[in-house]
Protein backbone atom coordinates (compact mmCIF):
# COMPACT_ATOMS: atom_id res chain seq x y z
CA UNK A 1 0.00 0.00 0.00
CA UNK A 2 3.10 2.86 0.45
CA UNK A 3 4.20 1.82 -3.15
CA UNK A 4 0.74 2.82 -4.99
CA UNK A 5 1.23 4.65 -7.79
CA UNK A 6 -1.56 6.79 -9.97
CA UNK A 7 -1.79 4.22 -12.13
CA UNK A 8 -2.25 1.33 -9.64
CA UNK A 9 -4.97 3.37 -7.98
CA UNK A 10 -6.71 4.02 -11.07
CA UNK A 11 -6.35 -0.02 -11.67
CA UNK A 12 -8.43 -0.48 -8.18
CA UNK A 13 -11.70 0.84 -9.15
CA UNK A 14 -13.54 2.44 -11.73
CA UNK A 15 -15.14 5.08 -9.72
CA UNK A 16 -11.25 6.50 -9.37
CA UNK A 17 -10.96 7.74 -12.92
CA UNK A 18 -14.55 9.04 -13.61
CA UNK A 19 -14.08 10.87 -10.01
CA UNK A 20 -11.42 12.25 -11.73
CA UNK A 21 -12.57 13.27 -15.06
CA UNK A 22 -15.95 14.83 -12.91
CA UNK A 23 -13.43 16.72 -11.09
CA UNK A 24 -11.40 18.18 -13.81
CA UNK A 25 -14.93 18.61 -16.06
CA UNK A 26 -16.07 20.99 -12.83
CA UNK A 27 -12.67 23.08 -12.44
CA UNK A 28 -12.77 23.64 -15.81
CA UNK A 29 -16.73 24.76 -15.66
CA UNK A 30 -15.50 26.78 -12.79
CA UNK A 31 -13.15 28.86 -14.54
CA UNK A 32 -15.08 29.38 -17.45
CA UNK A 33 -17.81 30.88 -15.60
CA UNK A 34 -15.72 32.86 -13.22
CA UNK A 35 -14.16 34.62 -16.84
CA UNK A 36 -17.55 34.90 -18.42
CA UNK A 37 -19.18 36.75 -14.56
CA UNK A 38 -15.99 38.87 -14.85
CA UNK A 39 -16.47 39.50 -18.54
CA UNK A 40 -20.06 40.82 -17.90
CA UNK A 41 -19.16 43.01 -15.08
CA UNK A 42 -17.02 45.01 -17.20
CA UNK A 43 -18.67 47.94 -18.52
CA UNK A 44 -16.89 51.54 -18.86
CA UNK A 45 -18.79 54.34 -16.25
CA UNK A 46 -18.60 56.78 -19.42
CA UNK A 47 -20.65 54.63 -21.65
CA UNK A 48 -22.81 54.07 -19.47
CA UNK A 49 -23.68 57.35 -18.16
CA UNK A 50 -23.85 58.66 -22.06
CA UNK A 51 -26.50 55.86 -22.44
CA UNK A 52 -28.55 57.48 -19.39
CA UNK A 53 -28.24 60.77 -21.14
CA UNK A 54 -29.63 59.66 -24.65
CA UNK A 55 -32.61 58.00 -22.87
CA UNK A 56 -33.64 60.50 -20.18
CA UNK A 57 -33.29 62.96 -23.29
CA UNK A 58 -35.34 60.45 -25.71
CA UNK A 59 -32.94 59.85 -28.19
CA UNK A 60 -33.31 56.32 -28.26
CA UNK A 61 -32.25 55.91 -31.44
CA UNK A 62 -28.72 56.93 -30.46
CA UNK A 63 -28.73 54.95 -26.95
CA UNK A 64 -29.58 52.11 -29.52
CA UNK A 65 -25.85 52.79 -31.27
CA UNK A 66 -24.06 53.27 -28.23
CA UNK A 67 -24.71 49.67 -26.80
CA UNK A 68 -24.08 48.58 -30.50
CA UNK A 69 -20.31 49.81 -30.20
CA UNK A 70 -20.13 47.82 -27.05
CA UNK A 71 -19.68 44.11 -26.84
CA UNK A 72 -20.58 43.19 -23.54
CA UNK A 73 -23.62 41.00 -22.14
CA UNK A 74 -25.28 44.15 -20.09
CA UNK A 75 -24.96 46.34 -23.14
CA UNK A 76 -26.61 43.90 -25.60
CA UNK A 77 -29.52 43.07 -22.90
CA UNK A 78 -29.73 47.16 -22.89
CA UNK A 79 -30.09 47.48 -26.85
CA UNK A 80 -32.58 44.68 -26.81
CA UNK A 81 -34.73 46.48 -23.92
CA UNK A 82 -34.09 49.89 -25.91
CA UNK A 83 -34.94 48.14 -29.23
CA UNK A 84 -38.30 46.95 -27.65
CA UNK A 85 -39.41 50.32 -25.56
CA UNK A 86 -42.07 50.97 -28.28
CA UNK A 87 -43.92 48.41 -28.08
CA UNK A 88 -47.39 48.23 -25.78
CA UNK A 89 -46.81 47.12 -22.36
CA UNK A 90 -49.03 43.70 -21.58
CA UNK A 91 -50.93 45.96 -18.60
CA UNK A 92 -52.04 48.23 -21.21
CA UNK A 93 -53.74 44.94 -23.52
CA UNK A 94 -56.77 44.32 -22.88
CA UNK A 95 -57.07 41.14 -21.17
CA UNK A 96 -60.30 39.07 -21.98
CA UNK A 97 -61.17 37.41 -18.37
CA UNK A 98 -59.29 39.51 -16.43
CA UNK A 99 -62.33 41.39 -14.72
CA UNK A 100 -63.07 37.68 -13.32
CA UNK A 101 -59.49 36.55 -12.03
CA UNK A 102 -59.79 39.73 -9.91
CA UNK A 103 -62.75 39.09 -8.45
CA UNK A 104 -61.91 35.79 -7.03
């Protein structure tokens, strides 16, 4: 038993070397979404504060461009909520059946 090697524990059982690819499979998992959290966290205070400015002011259209010229996760999600700020809001619908879910 002192004289065991990798290879004559992986010889003992099978549960040894999938244990072990599991374990490098999760490190690696790990990492990657450690880089992509970091990745999405990084977004320049300018840009975003010119991207207030266009949409308090109503250029849209503009805001629109500036998350364009910006490849991060929080700017596309911004361009697709920009991109979508015309259209109706669901509260605004009407909703057949709704007068009788509220009376319930």
């Amino acid at each position: 038993m002192e004289n065991m090697t990798l290879l004559g524990i992986l010889k003992i059982s099978i549960v040894i070397p999938i244990l072990m690819i599991c374990s490098i499979i999760m490190v690696a998992y790990a990492l990657e979404r450690f880089w992509a959290f970091m990745k999405v966290g990084q977004l320049d205070g300018h840009l975003s504060e010119r991207i207030k400015q266009c949409v308090r002011q109503g250029q849209i259209k503009e805001a629109i461009a500036l998350c364009g010229k910006n490849n991060s996760f929080i700017t596309h999600s911004l361009e697709v909520a920009l991109n979508a700020a015309h259209f109706p809001r669901l509260s605004a619908l009407p909703c057949p059946g709704l007068k009788e879910l509220a009376s319930v």
